[in-house]
Protein backbone atom coordinates (compact mmCIF):
# COMPACT_ATOMS: atom_id res chain seq x y z
CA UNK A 1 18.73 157.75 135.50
CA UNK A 2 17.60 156.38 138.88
CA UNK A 3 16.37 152.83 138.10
CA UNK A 4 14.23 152.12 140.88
CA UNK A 5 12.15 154.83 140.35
CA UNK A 6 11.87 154.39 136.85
CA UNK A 7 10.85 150.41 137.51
CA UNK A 8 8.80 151.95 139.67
CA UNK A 9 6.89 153.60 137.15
CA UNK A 10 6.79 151.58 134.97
CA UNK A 11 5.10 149.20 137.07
CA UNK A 12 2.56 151.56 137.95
CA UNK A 13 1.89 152.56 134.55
CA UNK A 14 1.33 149.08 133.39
CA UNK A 15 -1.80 148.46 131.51
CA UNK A 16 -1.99 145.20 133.60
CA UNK A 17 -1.97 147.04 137.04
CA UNK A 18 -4.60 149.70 136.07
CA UNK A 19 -6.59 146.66 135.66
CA UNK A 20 -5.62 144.14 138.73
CA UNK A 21 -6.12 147.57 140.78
CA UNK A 22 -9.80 148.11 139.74
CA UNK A 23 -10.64 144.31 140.27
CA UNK A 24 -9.32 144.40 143.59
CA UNK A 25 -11.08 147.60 145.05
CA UNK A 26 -14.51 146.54 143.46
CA UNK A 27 -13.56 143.29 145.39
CA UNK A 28 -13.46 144.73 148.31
CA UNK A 29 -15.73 147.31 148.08
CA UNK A 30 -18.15 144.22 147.25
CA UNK A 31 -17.18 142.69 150.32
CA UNK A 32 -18.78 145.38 152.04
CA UNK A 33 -21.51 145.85 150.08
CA UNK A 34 -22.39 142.08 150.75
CA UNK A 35 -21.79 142.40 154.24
CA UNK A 36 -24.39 145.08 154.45
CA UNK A 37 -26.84 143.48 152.82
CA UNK A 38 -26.95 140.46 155.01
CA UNK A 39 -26.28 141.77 158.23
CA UNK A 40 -28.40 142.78 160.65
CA UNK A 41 -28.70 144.52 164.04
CA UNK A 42 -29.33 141.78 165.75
CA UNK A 43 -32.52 140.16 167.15
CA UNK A 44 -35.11 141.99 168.89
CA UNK A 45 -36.07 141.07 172.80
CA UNK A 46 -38.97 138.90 171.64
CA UNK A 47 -37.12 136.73 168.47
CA UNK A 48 -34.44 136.15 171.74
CA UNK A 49 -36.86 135.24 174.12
CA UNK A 50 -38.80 132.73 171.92
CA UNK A 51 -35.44 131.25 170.68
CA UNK A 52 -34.16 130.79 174.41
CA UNK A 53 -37.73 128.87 174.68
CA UNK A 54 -36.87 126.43 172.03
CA UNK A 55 -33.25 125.87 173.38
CA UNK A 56 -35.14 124.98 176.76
CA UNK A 57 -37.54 122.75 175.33
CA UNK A 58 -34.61 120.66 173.28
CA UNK A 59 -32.68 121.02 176.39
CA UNK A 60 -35.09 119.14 178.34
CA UNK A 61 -34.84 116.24 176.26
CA UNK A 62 -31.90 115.54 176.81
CA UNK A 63 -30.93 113.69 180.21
CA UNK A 64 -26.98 113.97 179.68
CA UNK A 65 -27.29 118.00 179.94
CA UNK A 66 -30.42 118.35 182.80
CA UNK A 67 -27.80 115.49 184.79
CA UNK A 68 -24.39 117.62 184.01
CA UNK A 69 -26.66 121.15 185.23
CA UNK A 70 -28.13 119.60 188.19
CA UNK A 71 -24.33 118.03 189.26
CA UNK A 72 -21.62 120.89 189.83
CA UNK A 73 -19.28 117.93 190.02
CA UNK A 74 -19.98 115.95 186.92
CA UNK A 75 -16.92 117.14 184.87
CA UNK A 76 -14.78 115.64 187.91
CA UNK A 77 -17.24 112.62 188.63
CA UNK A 78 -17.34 111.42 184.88
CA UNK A 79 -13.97 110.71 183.08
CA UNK A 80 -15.26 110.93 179.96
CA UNK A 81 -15.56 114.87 180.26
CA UNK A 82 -12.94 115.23 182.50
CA UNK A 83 -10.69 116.96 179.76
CA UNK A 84 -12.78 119.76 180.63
CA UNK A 85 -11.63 121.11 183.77
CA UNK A 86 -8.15 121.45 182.60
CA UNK A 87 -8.90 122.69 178.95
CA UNK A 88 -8.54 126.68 178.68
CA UNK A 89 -11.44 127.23 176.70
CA UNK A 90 -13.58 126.28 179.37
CA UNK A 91 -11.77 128.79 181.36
CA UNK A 92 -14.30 132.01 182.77
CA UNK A 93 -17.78 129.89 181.70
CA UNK A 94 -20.23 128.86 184.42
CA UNK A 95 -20.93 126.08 184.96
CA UNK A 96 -23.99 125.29 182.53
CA UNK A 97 -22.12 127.27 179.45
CA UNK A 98 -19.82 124.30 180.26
CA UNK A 99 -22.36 122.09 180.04
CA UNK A 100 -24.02 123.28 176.95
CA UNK A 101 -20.71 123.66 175.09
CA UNK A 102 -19.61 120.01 176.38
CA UNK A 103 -22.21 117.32 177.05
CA UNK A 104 -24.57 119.22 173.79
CA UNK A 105 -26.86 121.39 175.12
CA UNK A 106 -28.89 123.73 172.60
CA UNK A 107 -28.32 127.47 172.81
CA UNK A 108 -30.58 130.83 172.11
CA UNK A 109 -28.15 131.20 168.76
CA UNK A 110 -29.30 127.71 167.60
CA UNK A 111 -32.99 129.04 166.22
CA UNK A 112 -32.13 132.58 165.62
CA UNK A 113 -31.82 132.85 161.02
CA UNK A 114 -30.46 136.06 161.27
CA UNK A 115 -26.43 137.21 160.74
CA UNK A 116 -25.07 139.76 162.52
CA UNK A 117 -21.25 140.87 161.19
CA UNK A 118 -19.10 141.29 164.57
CA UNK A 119 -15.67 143.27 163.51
CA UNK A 120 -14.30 142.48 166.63
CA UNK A 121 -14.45 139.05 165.86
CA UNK A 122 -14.26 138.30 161.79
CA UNK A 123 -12.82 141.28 160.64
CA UNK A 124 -8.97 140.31 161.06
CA UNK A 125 -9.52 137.54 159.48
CA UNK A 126 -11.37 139.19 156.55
CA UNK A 127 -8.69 141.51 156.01
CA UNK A 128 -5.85 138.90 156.12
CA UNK A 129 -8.01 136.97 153.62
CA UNK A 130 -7.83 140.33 151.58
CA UNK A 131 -4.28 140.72 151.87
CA UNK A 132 -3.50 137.38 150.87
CA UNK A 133 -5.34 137.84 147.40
CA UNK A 134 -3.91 141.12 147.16
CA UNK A 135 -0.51 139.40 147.49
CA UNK A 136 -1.00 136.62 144.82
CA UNK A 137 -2.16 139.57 142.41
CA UNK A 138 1.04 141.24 143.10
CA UNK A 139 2.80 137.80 142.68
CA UNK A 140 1.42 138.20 138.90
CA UNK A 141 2.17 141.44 138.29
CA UNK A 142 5.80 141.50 139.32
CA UNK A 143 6.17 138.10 137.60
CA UNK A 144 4.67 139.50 134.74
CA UNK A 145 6.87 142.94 134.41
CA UNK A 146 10.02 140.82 134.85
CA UNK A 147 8.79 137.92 132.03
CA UNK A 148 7.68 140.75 130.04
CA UNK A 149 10.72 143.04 129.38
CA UNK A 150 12.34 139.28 128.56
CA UNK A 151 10.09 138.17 125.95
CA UNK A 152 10.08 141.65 124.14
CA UNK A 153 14.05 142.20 124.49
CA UNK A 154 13.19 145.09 126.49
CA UNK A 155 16.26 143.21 128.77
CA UNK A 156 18.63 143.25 126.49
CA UNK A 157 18.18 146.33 125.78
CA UNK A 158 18.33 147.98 129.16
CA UNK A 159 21.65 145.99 130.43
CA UNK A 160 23.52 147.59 127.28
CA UNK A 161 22.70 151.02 129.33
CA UNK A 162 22.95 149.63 132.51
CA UNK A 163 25.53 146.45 132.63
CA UNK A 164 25.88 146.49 136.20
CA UNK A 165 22.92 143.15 136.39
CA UNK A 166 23.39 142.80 140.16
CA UNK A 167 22.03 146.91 140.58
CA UNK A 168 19.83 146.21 137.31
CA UNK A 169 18.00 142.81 139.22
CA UNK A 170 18.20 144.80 142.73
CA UNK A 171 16.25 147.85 141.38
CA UNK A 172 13.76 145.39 139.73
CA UNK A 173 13.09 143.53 143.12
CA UNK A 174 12.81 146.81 144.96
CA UNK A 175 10.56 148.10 142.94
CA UNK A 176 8.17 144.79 142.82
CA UNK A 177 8.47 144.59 146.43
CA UNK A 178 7.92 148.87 147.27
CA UNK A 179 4.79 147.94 144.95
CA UNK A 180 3.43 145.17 146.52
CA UNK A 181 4.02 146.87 149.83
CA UNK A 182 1.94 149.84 148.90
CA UNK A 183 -0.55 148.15 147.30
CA UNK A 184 -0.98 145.52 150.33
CA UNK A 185 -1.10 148.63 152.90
CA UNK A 186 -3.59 150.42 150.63
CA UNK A 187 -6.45 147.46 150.80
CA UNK A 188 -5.91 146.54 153.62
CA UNK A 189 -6.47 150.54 155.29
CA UNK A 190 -9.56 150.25 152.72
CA UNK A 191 -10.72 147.05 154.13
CA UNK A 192 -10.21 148.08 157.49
CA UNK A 193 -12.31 151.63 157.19
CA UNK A 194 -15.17 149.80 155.05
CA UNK A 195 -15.44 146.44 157.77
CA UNK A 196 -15.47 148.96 160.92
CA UNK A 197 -18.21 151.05 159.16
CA UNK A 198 -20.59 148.24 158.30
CA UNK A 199 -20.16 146.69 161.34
CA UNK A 200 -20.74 150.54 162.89
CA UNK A 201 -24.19 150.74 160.92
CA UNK A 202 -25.41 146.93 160.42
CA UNK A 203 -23.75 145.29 162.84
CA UNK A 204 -21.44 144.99 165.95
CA UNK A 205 -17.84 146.60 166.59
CA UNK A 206 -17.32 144.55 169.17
CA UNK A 207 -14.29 145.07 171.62
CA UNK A 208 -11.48 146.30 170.18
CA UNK A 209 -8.81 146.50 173.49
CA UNK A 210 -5.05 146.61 173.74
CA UNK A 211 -5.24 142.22 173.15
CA UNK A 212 -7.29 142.57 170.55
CA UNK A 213 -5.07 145.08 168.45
CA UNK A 214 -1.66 142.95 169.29
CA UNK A 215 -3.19 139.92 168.18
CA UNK A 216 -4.25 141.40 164.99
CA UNK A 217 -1.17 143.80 164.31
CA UNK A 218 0.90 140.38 164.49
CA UNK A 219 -1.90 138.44 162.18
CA UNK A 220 -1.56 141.35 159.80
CA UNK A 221 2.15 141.98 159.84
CA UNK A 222 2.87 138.22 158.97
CA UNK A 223 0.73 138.54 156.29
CA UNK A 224 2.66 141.24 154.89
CA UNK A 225 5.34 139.98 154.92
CA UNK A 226 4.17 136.40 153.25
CA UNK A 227 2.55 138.72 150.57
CA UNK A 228 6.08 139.99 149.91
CA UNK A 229 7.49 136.60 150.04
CA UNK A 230 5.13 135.65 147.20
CA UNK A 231 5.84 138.82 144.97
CA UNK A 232 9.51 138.19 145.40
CA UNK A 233 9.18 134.19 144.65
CA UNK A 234 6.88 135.25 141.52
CA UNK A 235 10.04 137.58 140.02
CA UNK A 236 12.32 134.69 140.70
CA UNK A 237 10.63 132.50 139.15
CA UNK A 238 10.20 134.70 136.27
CA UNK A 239 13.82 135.25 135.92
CA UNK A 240 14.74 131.92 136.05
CA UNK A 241 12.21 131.19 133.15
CA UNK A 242 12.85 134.39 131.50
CA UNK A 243 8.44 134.25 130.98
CA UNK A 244 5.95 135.47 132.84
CA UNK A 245 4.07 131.70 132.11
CA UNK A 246 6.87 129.83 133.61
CA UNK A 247 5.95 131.47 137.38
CA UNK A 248 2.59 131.41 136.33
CA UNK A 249 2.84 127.66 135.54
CA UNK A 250 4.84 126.28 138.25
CA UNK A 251 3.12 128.14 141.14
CA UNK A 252 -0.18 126.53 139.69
CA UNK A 253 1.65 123.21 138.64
CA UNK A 254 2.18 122.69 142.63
CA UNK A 255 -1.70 123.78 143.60
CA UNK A 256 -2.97 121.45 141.21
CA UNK A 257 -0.60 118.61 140.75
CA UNK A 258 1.99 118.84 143.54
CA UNK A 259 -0.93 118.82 146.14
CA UNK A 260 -2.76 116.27 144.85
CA UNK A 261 0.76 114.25 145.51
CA UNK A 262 1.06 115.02 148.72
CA UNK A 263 -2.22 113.83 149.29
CA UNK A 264 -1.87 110.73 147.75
CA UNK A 265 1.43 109.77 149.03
CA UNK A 266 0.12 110.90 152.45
CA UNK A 267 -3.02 108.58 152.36
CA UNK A 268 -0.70 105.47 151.37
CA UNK A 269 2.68 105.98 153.55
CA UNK A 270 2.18 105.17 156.74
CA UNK A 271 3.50 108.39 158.67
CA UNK A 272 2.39 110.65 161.37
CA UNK A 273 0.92 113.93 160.41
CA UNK A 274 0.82 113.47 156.83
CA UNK A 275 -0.37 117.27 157.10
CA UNK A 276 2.58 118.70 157.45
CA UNK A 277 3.47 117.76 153.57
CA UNK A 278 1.63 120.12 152.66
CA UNK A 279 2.86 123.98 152.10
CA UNK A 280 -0.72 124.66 153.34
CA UNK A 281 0.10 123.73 156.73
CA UNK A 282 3.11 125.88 156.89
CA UNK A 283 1.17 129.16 155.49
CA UNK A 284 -1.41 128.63 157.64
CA UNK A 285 0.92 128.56 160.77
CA UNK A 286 2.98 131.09 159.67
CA UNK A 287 -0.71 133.40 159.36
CA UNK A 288 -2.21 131.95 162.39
CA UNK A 289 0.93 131.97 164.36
CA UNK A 290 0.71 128.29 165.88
CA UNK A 291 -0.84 125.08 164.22
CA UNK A 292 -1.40 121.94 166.39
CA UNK A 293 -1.10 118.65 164.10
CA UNK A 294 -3.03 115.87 165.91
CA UNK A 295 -1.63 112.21 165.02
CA UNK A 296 -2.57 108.48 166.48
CA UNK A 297 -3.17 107.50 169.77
CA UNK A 298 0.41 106.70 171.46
CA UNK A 299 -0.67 103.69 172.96
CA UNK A 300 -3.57 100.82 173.75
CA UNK A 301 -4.19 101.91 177.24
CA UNK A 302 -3.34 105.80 176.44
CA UNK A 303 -5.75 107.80 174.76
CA UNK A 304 -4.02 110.75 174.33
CA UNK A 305 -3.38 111.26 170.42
CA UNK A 306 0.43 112.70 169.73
CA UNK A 307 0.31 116.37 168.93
CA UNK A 308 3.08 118.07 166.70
CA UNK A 309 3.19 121.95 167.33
CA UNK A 310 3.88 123.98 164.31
CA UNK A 311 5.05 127.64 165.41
CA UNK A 312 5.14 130.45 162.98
CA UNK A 313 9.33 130.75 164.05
CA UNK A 314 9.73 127.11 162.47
CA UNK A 315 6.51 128.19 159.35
CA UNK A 316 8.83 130.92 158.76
CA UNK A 317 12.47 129.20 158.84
CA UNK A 318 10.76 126.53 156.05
CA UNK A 319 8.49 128.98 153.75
CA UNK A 320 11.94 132.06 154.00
CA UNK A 321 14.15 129.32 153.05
CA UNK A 322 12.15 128.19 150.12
CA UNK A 323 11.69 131.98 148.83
CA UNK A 324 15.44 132.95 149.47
CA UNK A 325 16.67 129.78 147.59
CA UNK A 326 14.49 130.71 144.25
CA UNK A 327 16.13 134.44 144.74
CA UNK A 328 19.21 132.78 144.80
CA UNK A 329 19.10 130.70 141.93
CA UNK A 330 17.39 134.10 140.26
CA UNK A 331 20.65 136.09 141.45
CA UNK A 332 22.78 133.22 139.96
CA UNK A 333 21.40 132.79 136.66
CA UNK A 334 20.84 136.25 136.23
CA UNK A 335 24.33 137.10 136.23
CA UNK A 336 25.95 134.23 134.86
CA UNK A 337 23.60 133.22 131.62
CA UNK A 338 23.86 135.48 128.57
CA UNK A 339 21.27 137.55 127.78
CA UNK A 340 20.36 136.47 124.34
């Protein structure tokens, strides 16, 4: 009997996943729907020209902005804004973007109420946000298939066929992980398709060239892989418990209470970037591929804060060495502690 595909199977077959899997395509499917529904087109000639009057009129009033306009040289002149110049942001906007985005000047955007759903720009991150719920689902449901078989002796029962535990936990990982693949892949192709046609028919595509697609291939392949991370740190955990509730518990035991530790400990301990305590910080630059921590000033005279650069190489050294320990300790106790 081939054991992976019969985990494999059995996953699928699982009363449990028939049910996860409807949730999360009505999820997304919602998504859309809601998307639809509040998008638009975009503002007509006349809404644009009447907000572009408004952002005038506010502009007016304020002497800062008509000063920084009228003076090509007031981001050099005045050291207060001189941060601009050199800040790569800035880089490609004239001169009164600059100004607007700077010193506070009012834009056309400002007094338009209307919502227009630009692919180009929030779709990746919609579809990350997708995977990464599809991913804690599949977290459950390979916790739950390993802390299942356990707490009806189903376990026991299937190492008396198959003794060999190291191919017996292998084919059970392989499977939770070839199923959380799949699943991810699936969603995210679904989220994809249903994002590109709203924004097709109620919105904006947006440009979608050779930078675009490299950024958001590596935004989407890191969050693959941290959905697999979590499916395979859900079975561990499960293993090690021998109960679906004790993955269940722990991973919400840290959300709740370990957080609000970190948070406490980091408002009383006098430490910079108190931030990077937090496992947030580390998922987020692992996702996002860089994270810039900004700490205290480094001195009286200098006011230039100390920055600590999170990369998703150093994310991914912290949050794989966490994972691969649990798998560990799974591998361990799996083959040394009896089965009863």
């Amino acid at each position: 009997m081939n054991l992976f595909k019969a985990e494999l199977r059995r996953i699928a077959r699982r009363r449990l996943t028939l049910v996860f899997g409807i949730l999360l395509l009505a999820g997304v499917v919602g998504l859309a729907v809601i998307l639809a529904s509040i998008s638009t087109e975009g503002p007509d000639e006349a809404a644009l020209a009447e907000a572009q009057a408004q952002a005038d009129e506010m502009n007016e009033q304020n002497p800062d902005y008509l000063d920084c306009v009228e003076d090509e040289s007031y981001f050099e002149d005045n050291e207060m804004y001189g941060w601009v110049e050199t800040d790569p942001e800035y880089e490609g906007m004239s001169h009164k973007e600059a100004c607007e985005h700077a010193v506070g000047g009012w834009w056309a955007e400002d007094f338009l109420w209307t919502y227009t759903f630009d692919f180009a720009d929030e779709g990746p991150f919609l579809i990350v946000g997708v995977m990464i719920v599809a991913g804690l689902v599949m977290m459950l449901l390979g916790s739950s298939a390993i802390g299942a078989e356990w707490s009806s002796g189903g376990m026991s029962n299937l190492m008396v066929w198959h003794p060999n535990r190291m191919r017996l936990w292998g084919a059970k990982l392989g499977a939770a992980l070839t199923a959380c693949a799949a699943g991810v892949v699936v969603l995210a192709a679904l989220a994809f398709g249903l994002l590109v046609l709203v924004a097709s028919l109620r919105g904006e595509v947006g440009v979608l060239n050779g930078v675009w697609w490299e950024d958001t291939l590596e935004l989407v392949l890191r969050t693959g892989v941290l959905a697999l991370g979590m499916t395979l740190l859900g079975a561990s955990l499960a293993m090690l418990g021998r109960h679906t509730a004790i993955a269940g518990g722990v991973i919400a035991g840290y959300l709740i209470i370990g957080e609000l530790i970190v948070n406490m400990v980091s408002m009383n301990l006098s430490m910079d970037f108190p931030e990077r305590l937090s496992l947030y910080t580390w998922v987020g630059a692992w996702i996002t591929g860089r994270i810039e921590l900004v700490g205290g000033y480094t001195g009286f005279n200098d006011m230039t804060p100390d920055v600590m650069v999170i990369t998703w190489s150093d994310a991914g050294a912290l949050l794989g060495g966490i994972v691969l320990l649990f798998a560990a300790l799974a591998t361990w106790s799996f083959q040394r502690r009896d089965a009863a």
